[in-house]
Protein backbone atom coordinates (compact mmCIF):
# COMPACT_ATOMS: atom_id res chain seq x y z
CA UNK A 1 53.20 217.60 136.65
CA UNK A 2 51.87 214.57 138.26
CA UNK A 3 49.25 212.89 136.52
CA UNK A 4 46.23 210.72 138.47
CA UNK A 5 43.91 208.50 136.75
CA UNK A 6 40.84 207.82 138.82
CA UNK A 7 39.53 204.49 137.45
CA UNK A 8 36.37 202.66 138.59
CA UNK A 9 36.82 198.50 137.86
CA UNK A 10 34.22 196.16 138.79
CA UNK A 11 35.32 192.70 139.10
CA UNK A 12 33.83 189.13 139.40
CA UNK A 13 36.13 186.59 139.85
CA UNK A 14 35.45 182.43 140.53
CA UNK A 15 38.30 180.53 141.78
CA UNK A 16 37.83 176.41 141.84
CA UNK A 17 40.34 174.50 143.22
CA UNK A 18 40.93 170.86 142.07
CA UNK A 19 44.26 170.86 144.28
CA UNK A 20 46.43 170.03 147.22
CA UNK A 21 48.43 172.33 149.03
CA UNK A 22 51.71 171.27 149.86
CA UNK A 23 52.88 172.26 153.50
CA UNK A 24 56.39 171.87 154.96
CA UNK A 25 55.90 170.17 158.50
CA UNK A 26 59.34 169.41 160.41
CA UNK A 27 58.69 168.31 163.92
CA UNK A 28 59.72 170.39 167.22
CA UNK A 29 62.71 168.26 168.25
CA UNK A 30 65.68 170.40 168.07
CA UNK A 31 67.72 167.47 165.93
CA UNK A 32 66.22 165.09 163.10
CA UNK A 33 66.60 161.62 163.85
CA UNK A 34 68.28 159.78 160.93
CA UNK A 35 65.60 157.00 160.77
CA UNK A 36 62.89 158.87 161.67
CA UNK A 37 63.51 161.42 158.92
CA UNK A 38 63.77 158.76 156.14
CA UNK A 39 60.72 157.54 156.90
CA UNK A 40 58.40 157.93 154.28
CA UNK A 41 55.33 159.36 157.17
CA UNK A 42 57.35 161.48 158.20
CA UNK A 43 58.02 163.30 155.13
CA UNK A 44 58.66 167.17 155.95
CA UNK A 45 56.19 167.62 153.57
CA UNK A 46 53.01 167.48 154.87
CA UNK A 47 49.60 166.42 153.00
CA UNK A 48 45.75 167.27 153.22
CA UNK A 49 43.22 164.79 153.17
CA UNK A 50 41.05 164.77 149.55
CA UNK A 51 37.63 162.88 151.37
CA UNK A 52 34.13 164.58 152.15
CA UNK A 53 31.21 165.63 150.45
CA UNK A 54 31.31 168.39 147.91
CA UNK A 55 30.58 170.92 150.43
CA UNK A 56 33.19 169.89 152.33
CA UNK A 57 35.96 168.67 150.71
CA UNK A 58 38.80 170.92 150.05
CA UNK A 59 39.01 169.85 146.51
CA UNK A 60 36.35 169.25 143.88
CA UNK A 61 36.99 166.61 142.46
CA UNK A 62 37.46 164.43 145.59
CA UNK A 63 39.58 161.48 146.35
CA UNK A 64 39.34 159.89 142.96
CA UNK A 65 37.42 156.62 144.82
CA UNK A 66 40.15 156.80 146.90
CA UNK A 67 42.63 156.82 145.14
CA UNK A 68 44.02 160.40 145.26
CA UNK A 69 45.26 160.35 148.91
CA UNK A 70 46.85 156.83 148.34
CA UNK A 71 49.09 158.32 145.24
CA UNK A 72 49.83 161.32 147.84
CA UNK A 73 51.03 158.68 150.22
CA UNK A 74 53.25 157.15 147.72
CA UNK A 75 54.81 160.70 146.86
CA UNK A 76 52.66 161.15 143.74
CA UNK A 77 50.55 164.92 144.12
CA UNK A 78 48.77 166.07 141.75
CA UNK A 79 47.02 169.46 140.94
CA UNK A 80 44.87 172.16 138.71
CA UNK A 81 43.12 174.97 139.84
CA UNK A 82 41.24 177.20 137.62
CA UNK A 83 40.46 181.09 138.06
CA UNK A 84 37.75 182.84 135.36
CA UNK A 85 37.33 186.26 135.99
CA UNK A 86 34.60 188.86 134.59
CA UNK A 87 35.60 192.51 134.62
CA UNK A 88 35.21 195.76 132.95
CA UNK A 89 35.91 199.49 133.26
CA UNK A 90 33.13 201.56 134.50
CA UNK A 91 34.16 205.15 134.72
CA UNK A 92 37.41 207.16 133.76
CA UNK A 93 40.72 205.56 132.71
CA UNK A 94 41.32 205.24 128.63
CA UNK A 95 37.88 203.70 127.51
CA UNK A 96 34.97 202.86 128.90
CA UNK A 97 32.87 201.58 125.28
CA UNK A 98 33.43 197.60 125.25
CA UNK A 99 35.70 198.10 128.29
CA UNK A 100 34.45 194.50 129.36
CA UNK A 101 36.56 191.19 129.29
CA UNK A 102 36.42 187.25 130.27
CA UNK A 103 39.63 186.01 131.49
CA UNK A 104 41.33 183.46 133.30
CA UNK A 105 44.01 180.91 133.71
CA UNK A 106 44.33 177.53 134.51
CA UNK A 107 47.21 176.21 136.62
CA UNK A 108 48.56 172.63 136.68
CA UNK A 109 51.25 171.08 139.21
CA UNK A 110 52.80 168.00 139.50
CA UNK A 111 55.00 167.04 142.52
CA UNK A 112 57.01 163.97 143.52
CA UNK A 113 57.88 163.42 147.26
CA UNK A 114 61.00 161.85 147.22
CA UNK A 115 60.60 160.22 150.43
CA UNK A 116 57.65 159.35 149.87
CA UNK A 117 58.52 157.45 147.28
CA UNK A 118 61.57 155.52 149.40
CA UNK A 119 64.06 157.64 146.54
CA UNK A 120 65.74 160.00 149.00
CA UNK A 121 64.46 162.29 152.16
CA UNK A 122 63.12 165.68 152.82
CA UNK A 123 63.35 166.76 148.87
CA UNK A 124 60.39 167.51 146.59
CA UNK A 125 60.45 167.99 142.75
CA UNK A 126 57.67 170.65 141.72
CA UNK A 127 56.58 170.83 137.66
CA UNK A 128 54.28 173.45 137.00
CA UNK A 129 52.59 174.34 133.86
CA UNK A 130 50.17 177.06 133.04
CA UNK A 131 47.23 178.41 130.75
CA UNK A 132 46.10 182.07 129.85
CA UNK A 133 43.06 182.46 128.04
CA UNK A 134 40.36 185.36 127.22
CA UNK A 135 40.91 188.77 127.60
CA UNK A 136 41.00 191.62 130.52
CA UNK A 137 40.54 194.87 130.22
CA UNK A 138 43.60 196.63 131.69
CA UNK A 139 44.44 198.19 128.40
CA UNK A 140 40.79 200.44 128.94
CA UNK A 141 41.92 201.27 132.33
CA UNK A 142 45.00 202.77 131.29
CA UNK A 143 46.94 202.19 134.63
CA UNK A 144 50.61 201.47 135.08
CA UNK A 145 49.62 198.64 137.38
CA UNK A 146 47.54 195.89 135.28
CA UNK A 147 44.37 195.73 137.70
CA UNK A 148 44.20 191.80 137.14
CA UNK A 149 47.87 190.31 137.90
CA UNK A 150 46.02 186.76 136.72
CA UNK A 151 45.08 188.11 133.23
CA UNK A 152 48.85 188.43 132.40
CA UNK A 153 50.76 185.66 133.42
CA UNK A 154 52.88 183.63 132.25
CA UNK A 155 52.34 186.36 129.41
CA UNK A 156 49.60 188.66 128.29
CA UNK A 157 49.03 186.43 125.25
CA UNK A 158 45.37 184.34 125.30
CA UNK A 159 45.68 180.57 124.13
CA UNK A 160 49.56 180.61 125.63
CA UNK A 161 50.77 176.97 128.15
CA UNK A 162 53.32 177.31 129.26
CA UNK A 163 55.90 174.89 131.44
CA UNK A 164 56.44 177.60 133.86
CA UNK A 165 58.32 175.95 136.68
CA UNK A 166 60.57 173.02 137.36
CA UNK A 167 62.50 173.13 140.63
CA UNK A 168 63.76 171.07 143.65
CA UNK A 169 63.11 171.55 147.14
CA UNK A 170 65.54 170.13 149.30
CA UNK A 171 65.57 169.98 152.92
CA UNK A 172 69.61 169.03 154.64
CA UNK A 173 67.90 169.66 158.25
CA UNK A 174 65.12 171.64 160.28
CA UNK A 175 67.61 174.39 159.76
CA UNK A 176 68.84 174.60 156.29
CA UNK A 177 67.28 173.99 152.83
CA UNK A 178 67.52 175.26 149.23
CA UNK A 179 65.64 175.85 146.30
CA UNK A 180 66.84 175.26 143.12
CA UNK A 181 65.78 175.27 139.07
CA UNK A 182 63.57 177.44 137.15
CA UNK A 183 60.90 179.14 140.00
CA UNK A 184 58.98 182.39 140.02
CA UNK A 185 61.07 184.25 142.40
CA UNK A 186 58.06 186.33 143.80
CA UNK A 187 57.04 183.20 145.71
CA UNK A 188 60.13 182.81 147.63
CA UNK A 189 60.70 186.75 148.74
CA UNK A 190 58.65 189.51 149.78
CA UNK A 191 55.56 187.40 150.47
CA UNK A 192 53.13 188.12 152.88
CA UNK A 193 50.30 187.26 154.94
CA UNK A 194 47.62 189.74 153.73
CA UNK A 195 48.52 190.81 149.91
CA UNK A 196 50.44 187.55 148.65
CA UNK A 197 47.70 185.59 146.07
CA UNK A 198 46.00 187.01 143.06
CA UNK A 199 43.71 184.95 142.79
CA UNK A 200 42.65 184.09 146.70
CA UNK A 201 43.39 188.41 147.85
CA UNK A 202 43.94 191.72 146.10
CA UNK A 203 44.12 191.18 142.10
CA UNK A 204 45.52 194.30 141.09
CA UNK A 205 49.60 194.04 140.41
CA UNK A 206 50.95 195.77 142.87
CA UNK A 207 49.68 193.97 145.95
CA UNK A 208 50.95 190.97 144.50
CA UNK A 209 54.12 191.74 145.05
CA UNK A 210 56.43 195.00 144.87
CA UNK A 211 57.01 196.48 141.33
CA UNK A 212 60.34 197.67 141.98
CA UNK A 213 61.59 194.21 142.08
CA UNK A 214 60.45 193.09 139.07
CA UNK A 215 62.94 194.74 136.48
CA UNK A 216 65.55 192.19 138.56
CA UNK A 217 63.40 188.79 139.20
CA UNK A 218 61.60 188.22 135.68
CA UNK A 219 58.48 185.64 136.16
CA UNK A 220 60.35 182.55 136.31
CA UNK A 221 63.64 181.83 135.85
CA UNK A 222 66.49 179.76 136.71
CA UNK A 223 67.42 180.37 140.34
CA UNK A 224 69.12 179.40 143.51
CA UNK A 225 67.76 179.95 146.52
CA UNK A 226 69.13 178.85 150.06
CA UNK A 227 67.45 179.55 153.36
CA UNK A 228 68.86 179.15 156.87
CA UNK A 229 66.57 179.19 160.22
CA UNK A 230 68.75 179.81 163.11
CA UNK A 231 65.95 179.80 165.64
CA UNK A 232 61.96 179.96 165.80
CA UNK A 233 62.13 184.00 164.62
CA UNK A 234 64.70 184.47 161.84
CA UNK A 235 64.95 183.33 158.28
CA UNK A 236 67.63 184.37 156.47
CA UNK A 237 67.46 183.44 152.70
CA UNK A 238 69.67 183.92 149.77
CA UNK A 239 69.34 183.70 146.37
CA UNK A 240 70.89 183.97 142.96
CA UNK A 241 68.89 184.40 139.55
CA UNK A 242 69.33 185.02 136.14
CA UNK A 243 68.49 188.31 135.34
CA UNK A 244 67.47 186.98 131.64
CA UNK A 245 64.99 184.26 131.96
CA UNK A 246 61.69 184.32 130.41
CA UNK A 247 58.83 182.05 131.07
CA UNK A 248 58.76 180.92 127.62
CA UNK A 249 62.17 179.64 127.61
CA UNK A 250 64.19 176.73 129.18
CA UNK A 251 66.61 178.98 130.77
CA UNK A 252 69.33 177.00 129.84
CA UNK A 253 70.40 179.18 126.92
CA UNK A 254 70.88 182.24 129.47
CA UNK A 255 72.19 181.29 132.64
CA UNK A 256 75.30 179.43 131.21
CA UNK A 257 76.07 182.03 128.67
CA UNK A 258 76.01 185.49 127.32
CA UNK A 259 74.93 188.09 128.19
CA UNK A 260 75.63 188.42 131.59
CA UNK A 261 72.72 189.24 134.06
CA UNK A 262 72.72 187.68 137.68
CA UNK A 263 70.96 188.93 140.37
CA UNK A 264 72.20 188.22 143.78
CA UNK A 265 69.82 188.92 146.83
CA UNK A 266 68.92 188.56 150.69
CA UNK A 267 65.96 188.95 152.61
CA UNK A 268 65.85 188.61 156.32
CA UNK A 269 62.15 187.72 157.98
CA UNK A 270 61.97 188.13 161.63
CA UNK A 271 58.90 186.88 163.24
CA UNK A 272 57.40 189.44 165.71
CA UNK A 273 54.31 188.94 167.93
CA UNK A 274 53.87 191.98 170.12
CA UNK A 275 50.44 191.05 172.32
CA UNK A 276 50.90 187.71 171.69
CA UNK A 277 49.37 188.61 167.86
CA UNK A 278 51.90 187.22 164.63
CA UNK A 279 53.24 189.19 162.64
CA UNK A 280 56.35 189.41 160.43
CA UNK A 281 59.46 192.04 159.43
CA UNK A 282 60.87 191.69 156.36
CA UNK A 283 64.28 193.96 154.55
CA UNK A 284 65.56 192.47 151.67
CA UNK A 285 68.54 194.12 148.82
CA UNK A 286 69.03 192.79 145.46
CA UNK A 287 71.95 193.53 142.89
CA UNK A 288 72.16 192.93 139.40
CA UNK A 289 75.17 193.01 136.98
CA UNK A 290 73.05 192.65 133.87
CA UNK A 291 73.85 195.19 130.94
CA UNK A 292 70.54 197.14 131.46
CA UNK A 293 68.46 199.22 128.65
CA UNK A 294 67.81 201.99 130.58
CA UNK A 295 64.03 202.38 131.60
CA UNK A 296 63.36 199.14 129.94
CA UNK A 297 60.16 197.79 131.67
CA UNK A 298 59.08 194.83 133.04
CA UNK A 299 55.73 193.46 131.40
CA UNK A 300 53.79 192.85 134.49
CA UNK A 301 53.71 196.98 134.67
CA UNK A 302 52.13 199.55 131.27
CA UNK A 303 54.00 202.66 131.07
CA UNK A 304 53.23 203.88 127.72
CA UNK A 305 56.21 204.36 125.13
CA UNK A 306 58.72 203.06 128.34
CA UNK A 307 61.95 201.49 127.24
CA UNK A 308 63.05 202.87 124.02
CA UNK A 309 65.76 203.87 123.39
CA UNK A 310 69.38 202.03 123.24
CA UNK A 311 71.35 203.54 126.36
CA UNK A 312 72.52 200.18 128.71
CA UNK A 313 73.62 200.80 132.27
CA UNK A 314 75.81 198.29 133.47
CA UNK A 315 74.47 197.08 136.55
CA UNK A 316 71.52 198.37 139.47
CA UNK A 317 70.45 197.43 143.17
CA UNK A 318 67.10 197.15 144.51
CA UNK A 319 65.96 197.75 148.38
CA UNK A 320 62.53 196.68 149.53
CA UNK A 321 61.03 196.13 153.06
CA UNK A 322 57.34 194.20 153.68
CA UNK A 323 55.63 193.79 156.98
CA UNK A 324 52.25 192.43 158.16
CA UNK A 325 50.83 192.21 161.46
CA UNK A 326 47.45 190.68 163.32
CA UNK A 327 45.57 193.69 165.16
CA UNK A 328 43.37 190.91 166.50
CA UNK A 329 42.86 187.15 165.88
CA UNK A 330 41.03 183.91 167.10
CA UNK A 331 42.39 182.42 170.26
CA UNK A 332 41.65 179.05 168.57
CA UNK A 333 42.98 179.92 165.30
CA UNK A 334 45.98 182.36 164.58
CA UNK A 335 45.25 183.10 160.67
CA UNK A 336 41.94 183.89 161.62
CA UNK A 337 41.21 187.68 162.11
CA UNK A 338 42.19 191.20 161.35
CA UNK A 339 45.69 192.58 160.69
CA UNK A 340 47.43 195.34 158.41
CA UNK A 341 50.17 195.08 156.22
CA UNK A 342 52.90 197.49 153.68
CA UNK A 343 55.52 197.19 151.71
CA UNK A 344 58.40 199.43 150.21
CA UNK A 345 60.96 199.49 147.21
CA UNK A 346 63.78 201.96 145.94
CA UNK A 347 65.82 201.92 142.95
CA UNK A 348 68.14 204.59 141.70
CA UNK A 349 65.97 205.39 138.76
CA UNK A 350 68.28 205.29 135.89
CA UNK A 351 67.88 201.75 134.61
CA UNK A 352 64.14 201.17 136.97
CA UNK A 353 61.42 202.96 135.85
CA UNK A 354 59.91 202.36 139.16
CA UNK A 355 62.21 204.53 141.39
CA UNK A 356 60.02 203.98 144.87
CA UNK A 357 56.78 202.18 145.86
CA UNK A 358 55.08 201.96 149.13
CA UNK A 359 51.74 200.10 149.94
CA UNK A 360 49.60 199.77 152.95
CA UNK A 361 46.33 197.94 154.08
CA UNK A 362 44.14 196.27 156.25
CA UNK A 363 43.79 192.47 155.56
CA UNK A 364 41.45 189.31 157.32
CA UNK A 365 39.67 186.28 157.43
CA UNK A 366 36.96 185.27 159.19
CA UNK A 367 35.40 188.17 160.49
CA UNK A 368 31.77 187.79 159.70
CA UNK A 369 29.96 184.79 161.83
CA UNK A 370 29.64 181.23 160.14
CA UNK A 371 32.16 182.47 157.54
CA UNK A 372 35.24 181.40 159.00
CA UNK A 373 37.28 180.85 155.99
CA UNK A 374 36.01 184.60 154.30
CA UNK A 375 38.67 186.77 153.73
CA UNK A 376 38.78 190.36 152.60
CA UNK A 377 41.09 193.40 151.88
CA UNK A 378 41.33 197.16 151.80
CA UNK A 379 44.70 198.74 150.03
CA UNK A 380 46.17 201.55 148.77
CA UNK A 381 49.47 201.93 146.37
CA UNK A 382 51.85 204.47 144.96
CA UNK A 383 53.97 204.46 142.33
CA UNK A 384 57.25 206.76 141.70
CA UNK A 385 58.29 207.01 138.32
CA UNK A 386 61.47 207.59 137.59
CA UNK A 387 62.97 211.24 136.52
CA UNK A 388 64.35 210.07 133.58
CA UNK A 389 61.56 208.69 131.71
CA UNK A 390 60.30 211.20 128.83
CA UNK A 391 58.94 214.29 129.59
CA UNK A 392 55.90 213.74 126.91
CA UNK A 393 54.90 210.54 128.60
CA UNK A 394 53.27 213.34 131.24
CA UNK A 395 53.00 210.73 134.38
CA UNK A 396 55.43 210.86 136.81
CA UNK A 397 53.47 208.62 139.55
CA UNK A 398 50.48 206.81 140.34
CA UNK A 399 48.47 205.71 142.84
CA UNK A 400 45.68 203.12 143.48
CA UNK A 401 43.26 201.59 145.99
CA UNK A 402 41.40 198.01 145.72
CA UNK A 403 38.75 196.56 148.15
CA UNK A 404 37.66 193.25 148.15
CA UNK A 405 35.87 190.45 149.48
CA UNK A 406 36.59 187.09 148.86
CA UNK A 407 33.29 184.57 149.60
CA UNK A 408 33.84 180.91 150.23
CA UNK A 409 31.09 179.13 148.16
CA UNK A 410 32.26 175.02 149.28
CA UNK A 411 35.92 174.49 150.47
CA UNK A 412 37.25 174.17 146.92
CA UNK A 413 34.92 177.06 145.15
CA UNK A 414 35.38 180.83 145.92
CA UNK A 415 33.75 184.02 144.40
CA UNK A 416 35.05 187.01 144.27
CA UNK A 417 32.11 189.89 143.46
């Protein structure tokens, strides 16, 4: 019997940014020069500029009486951006009595240019550190998917920093660069235009990113990632991970030793733009060789009671595909407009508890006049559980829509209502 919670969650959520964004920014010429590319200007790595008023700036702080964008110049970024969010369960799901919460995180990176600082060219070393605190109510809701992705990362534990990410990014040529030490691996596959941010688009878990990858790419771990661009339409990347990283670890104590758990992946992204509108394909498979506990789950998903047991399964394989595609956009600016967007994962369902998941949605920006930098979302989810999992558990699926609308307050605050 297939079991469908109907849950109604209302949501506030305030984003302020205190940050730069860091862009990579190779020029059109079909070779680098060798003297060009050292150059510390014409780092591959491209910067945004910190000055204006505080309705204007992009960040809220400013340019530190002007010293911010000098320190950028030098190689020397640095970053915070906090999210609070306000949200509670109306009707249906587990609870609706004190179903209320204040949540939120606060993010912190630090970033050396390494030709920008005259060191070496086209690399960049990111350190990222994070902060949970208050408390959402997912538990009341009582879905599989955590409605507020935010609320539980690096871990569902208020009061928890954590040094979440420390990882090169090196550059060998317009063509060819890699990605190395411990990253969250969600940011380097199945991303996408429309349902990629938490914090900026759709909250709820599974428009983040695709469940049934998660069981094989923990949140953060240490990782190799290489990605080729033969032309202007293909990127091929590849990557290798350890299977047994944890946010609250080093890393070091895994991916050396026992037990064994690597996963080894592709993903091929082929740029598309049918009416002269952008849009992107994306397949991607992933294999693991860790010693699995069967129907062990991943804790960015709650399936009651899932996991017990002490069955292994030596080894699984993951297949996912993600698209997104403008219906219409701004002849003066690409990103801005209206387009739709899925994804799709299969697993075998004897060590996943996710055996498929498919998305869809309609995502933009800028569609109301004078609020160019808006953007909203409409989506809808399903989840396959596996077989397997216990009959009491009665659930063998669920599914799940989210609409929002994300309100640009000044350049650095948003609101989410």
């Amino acid at each position: 019997m297939r079991k469908i919670r109907i849950n109604k969650v209302a949501v506030i959520l305030i984003t302020v940014g205190f940050c730069t964004f860091v862009q990579i920014a190779y020029g059109e010429t079909d070779a680098l020069d060798p003297k060009s590319m050292t150059a510390p200007e014409n780092s591959p790595f491209s910067l945004k500029d910190y000055t204006g008023d505080l309705w204007t700036r992009p960040y809220l702080l400013g340019d530190w009486c002007d010293e911010r964008n000098e320190l950028a110049k030098k190689g020397i970024i640095f970053e915070t951006e906090l999210t609070q969010v306000f949200q509670g369960n109306t009707r249906g799901g587990k609870n609706t009595s004190g179903a209320w919460g204040y949540s939120g995180s606060v993010d912190y990176w630090l970033k050396f240019d390494t030709q920008r600082m005259g060191l070496w060219p086209a690399g960049l070393i990111t350190i990222h550190g994070e902060t949970i605190f208050g408390n959402s109510p997912f538990s009341s809701v009582g879905a599989i998917m955590p409605v507020n992705l935010d609320a539980i990362l690096p871990q569902p534990n208020p009061g928890l920093t954590t040094l979440s990410e420390v990882y090169l990014t090196q550059f060998f040529s317009e063509e060819f660069g890699i990605i190395v030490g411990k990253v969250n691996p969600m940011d380097l596959a199945d991303n996408n235009v429309f349902a990629n941010n938490e914090r900026t688009q759709f909250f709820n878990t599974a428009f983040r990113g695709n469940p049934a990858l998660f069981l094989y790419a923990p949140y953060t771990c240490m990782m190799a990632s290489f990605t080729y661009l033969p032309n202007d339409w293909l990127t091929i990347s590849a990557f290798a991970a350890d299977n047994n990283g944890s946010v609250t670890r080093s890393g070091f104590d895994t991916v050396f030793h026992s037990p064994k758990g690597t996963t080894l992946g592709t993903e091929w992204e082929f740029k598309v733009k049918p009416w002269e509108l952008d849009g992107h394909q994306r397949f991607g498979v992933g294999y693991s060789n860790k010693n699995f506990t069967k129907l062990k789950q991943d804790p960015r998903t709650i399936i009651p009671h899932g996991g017990s047991g002490t069955a292994t399964d030596d080894s699984d394989y993951v297949v996912w595909y993600n698209f997104d595609q403008y219906l219409y956009a701004e002849e003066d600016d690409p990103t801005q407009g209206v387009g739709i967007f899925g994804r799709y994962g299969y697993t075998t369902g004897e060590v996943n508890p996710i055996q498929g998941f498919y998305s869809l949605g309609v995502g933009g920006k800028g569609i109301c006049q004078g609020r160019d930098n808006d953007t909203f979302g409409l989506g809808y989810y399903y989840v396959d559980l596996s077989d397997d999992l216990p009959g009491f558990l009665n659930v063998s699926s669920e599914q799940g829509v989210e609409l929002f609308y994300n309100f640009e307050i000044t350049k650095s605050v948003h609101i989410t209502p």
